[in-house]
Protein backbone atom coordinates (compact mmCIF):
# COMPACT_ATOMS: atom_id res chain seq x y z
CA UNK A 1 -25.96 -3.12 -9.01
CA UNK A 2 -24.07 -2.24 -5.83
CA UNK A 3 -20.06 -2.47 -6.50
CA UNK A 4 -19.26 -5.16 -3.86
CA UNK A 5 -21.59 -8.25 -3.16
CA UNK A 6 -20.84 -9.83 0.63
CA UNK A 7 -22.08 -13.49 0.96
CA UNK A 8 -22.10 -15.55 4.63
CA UNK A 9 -20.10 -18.35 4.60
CA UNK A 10 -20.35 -19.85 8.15
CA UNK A 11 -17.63 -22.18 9.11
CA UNK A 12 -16.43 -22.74 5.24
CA UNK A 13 -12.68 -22.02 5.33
CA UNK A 14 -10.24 -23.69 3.86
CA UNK A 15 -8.36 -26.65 6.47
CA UNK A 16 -4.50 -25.35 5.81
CA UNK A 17 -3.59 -21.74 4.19
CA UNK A 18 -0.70 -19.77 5.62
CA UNK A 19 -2.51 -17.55 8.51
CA UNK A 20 -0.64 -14.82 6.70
CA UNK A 21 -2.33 -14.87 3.81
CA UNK A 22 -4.05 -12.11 2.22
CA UNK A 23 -7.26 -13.64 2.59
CA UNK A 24 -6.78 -13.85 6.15
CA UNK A 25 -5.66 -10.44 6.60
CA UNK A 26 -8.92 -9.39 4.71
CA UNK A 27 -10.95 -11.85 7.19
CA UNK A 28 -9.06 -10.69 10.37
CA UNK A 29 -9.28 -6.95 9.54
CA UNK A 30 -13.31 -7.05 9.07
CA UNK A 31 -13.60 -9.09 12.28
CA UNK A 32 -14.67 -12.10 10.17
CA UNK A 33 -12.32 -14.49 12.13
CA UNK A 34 -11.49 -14.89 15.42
CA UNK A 35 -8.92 -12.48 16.69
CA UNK A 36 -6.43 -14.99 17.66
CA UNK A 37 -6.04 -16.78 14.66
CA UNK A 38 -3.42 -13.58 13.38
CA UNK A 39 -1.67 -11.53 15.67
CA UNK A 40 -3.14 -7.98 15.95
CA UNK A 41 0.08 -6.19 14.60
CA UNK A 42 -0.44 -8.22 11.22
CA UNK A 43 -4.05 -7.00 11.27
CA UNK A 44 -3.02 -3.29 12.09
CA UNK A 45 -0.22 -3.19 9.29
CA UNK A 46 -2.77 -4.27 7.10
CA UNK A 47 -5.04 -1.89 7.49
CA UNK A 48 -2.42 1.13 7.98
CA UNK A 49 -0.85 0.15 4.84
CA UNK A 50 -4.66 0.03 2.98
CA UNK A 51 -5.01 3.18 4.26
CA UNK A 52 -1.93 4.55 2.96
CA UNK A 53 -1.85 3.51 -0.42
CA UNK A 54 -5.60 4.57 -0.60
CA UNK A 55 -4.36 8.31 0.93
CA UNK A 56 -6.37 7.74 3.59
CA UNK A 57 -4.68 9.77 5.99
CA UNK A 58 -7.30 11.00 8.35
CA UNK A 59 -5.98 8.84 11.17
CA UNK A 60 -2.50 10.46 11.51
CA UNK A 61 -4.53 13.72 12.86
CA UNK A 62 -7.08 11.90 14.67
CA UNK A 63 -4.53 10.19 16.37
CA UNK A 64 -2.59 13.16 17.08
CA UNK A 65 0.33 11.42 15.10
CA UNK A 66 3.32 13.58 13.27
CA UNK A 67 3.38 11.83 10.55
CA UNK A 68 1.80 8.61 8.58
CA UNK A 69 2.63 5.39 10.00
């Protein structure tokens, strides 16, 4: 009973959503979707602000930052 199931879905998106949809956040930020569809600062807010709310935080000292981004 694993807590997340991940199913293929080749080619099955739907024809018009908002690029900025969550969904294609999600997509974009797993590398499920071609890169170009969103740009890559969408992508990275995404994920910084996952990361953040999660307290995450790893990244501000691997990335020698001062403080989270």
């Amino acid at each position: 009973s694993p807590n997340i199931f991940i199913m293929d879905t080749p080619g099955v998106m739907p024809p018009k959503i908002n690029r900025y949809n969550l969904d294609f956040l999600k997509l974009s930020a797993s590398r499920n979707i071609s890169n170009n569809i969103v740009e890559k600062q969408w992508i990275c807010d995404y994920i910084l602000y996952n990361l953040n709310i999660s307290k995450q935080d790893k990244y501000v000292s691997s990335l020698k930052l001062d403080s989270k981004t």
